[in-house]
Protein backbone atom coordinates (compact mmCIF):
# COMPACT_ATOMS: atom_id res chain seq x y z
CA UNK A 1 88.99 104.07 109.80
CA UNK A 2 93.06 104.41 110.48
CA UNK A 3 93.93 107.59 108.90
CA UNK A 4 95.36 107.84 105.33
CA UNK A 5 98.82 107.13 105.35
CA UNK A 6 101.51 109.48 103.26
CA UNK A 7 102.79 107.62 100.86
CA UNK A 8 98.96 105.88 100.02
CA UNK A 9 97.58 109.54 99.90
CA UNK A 10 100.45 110.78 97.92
CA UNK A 11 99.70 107.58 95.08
CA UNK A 12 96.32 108.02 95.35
CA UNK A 13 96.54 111.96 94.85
CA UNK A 14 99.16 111.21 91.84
CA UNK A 15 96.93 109.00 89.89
CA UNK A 16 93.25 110.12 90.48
CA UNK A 17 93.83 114.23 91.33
CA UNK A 18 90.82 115.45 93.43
CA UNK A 19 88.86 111.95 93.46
CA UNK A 20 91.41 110.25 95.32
CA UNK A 21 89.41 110.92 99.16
CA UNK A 22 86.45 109.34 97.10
CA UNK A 23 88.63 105.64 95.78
CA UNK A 24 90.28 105.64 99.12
CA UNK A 25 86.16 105.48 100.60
CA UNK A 26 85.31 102.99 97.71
CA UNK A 27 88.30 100.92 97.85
CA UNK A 28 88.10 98.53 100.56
CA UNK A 29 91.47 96.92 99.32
CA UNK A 30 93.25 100.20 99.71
CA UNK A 31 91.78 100.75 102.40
CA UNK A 32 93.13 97.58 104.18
CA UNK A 33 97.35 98.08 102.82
CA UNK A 34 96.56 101.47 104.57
CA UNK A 35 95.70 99.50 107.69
CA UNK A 36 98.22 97.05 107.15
CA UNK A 37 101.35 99.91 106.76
CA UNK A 38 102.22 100.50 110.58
CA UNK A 39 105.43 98.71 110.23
CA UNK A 40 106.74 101.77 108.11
CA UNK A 41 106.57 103.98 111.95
CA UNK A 42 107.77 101.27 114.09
CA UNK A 43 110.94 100.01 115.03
CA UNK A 44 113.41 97.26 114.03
CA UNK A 45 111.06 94.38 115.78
CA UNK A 46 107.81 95.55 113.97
CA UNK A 47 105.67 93.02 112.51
CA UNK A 48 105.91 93.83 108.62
CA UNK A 49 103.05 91.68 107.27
CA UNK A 50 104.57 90.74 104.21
CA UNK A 51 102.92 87.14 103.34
CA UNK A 52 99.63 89.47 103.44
CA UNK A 53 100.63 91.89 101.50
CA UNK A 54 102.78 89.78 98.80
CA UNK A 55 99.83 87.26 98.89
CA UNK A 56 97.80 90.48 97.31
CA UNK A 57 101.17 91.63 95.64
CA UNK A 58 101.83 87.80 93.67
CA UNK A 59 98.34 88.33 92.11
CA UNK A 60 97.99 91.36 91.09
CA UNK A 61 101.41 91.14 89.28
CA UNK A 62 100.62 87.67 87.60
CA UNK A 63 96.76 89.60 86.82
CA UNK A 64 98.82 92.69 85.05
CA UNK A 65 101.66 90.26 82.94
CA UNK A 66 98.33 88.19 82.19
CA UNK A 67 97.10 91.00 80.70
CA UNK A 68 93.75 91.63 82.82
CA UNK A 69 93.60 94.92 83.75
CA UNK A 70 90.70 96.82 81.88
CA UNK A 71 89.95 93.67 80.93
CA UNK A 72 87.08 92.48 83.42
CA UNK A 73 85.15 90.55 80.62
CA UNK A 74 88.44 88.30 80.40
CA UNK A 75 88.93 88.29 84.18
CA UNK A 76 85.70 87.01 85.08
CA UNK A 77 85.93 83.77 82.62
CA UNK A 78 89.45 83.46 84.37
CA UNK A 79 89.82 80.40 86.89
CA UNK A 80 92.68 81.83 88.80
CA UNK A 81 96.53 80.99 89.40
CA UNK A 82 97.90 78.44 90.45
CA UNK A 83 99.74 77.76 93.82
CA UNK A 84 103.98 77.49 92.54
CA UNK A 85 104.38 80.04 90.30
CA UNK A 86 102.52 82.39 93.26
CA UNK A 87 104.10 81.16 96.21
CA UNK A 88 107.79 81.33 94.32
CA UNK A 89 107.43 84.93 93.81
CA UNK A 90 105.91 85.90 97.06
CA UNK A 91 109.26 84.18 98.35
CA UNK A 92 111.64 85.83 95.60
CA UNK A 93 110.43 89.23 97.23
CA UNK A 94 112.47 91.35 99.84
CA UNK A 95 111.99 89.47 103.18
CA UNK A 96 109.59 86.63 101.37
CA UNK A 97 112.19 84.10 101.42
CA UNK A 98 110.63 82.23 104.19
CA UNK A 99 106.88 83.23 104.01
CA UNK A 100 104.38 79.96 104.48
CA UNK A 101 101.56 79.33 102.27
CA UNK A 102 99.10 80.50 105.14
CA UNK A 103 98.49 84.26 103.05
CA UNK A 104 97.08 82.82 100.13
CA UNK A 105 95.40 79.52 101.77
CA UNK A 106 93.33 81.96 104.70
CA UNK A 107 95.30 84.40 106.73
CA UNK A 108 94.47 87.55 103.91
CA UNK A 109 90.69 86.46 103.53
CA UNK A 110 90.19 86.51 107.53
CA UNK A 111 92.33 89.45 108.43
CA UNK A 112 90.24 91.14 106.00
CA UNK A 113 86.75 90.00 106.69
CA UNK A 114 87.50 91.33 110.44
CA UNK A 115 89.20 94.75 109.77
CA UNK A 116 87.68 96.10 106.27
CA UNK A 117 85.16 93.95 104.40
CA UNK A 118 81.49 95.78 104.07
CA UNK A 119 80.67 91.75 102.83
CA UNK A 120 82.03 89.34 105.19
CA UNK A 121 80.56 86.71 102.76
CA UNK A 122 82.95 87.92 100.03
CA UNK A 123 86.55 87.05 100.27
CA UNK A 124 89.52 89.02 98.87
CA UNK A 125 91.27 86.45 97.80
CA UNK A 126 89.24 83.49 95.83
CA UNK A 127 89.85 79.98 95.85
CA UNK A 128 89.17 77.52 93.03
CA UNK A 129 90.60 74.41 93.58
CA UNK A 130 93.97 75.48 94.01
CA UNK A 131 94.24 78.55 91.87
CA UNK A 132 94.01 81.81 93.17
CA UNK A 133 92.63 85.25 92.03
CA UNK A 134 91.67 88.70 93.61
CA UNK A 135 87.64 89.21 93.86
CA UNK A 136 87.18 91.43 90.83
CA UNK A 137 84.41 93.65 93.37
CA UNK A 138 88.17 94.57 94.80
CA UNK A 139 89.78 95.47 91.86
CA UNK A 140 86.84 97.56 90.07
CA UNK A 141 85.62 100.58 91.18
CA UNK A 142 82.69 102.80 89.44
CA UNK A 143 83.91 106.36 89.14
CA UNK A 144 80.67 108.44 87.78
CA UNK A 145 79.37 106.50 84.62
CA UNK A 146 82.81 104.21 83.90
CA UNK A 147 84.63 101.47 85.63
CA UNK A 148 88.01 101.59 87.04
CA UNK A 149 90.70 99.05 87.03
CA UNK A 150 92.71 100.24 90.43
CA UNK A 151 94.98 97.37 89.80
CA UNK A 152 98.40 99.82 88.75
CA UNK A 153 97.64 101.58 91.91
CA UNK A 154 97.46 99.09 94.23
CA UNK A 155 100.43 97.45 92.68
CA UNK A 156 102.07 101.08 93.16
CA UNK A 157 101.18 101.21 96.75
CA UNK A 158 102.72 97.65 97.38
CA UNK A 159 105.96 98.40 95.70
CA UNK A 160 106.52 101.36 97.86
CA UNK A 161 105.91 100.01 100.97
CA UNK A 162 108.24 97.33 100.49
CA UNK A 163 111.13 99.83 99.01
CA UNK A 164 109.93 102.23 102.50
CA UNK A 165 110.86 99.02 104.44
CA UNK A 166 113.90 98.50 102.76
CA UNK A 167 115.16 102.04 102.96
CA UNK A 168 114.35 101.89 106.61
CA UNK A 169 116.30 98.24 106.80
CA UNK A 170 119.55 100.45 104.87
CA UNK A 171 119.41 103.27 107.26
CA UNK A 172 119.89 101.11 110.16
CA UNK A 173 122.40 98.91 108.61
CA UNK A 174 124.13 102.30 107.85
CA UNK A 175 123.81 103.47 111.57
CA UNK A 176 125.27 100.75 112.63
CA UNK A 177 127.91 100.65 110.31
CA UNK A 178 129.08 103.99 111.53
CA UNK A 179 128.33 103.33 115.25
CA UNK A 180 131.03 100.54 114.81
CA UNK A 181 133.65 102.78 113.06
CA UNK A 182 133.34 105.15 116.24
CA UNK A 183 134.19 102.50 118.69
CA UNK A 184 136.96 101.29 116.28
CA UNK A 185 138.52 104.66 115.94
CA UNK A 186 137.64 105.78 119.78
CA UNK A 187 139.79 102.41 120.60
CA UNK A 188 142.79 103.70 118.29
CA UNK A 189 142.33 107.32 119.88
CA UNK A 190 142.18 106.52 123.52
CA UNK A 191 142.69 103.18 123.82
CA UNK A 192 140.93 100.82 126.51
CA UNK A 193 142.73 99.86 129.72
CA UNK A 194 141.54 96.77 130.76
CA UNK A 195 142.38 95.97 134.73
């Protein structure tokens, strides 16, 4: 398992105090953003994911405005989503505006199945004739004698990775920005002598 990252453990630590080791453990969903965060270290070229992780993201925030969370009963008599309003978020979204339908149609389920799932026969993401919901097994977990809705953290997590990739996007903007007014004023200091 790929170490906790910061910002996950910080969440986690925020929200659920000196359990959070134990949901990180029980939560294979967190437990695959954490895998899926390495673009946060790497450089400009880094893959960032983001049809995964706004494929998760587009649910979870329709699930919440729906009005599901605590609410399993209701969830589970829910048929799911459907495609438009889902895929027009995930492409509303910092750096969605040209994501493909591939997230929500396979890419999430497999990528997960491979890296995380305990049950390879149980997808994250279910399918019911075009409409789309997150396995409630993902979104549940059973802390002592009661059942969890993780659902505000996850959504948590998913917001700040995509403001950590933004800030990161800023501060290189801004170093350039300033690497250009350096060459501009080094030409008005001493300027160029071209033979």
């Amino acid at each position: 398992m790929k170490p906790l990252e910061k910002y996950i453990e910080d969440i986690l630590k925020q929200v659920f105090k000196d359990n959070y080791q134990k949901v990180y453990q029980k939560s294979e969903l967190i437990q695959y953003l954490n895998l899926k965060s390495g673009a946060i270290h790497g450089n400009v070229k880094s893959r960032r994911s983001l049809a995964n992780w706004y494929a998760i993201y587009s649910i979870l925030t329709f699930y919440k405005e729906k009005g599901f969370i605590n609410n399993k009963q209701k969830y589970l008599k829910f048929d799911g989503f459907p495609f438009t309003p889902l895929f027009e978020f995930q492409r509303k979204q910092y750096g969605g505006e040209k994501l493909q339908n591939h997230a929500l149609n396979s890419r999430v389920n497999g990528e997960f199945k491979n890296k995380v799932a305990s049950d390879v026969n149980k997808n994250l993401i279910i399918i019911n004739n075009g409409k789309y919901l997150i396995h409630p097994d993902y979104l549940y977990l059973t802390m002592g004698d009661s059942e969890i809705d993780i659902t505000p953290t996850v959504l948590e997590i998913i917001k700040t990775y995509q403001n950590l990739l933004y800030k990161k996007i800023i501060s290189l903007l801004n170093c350039f920005q300033k690497s250009k007014a350096l060459v501009l004023l080094m030409n008005k200091e001493w300027p160029l002598k071209i033979y």
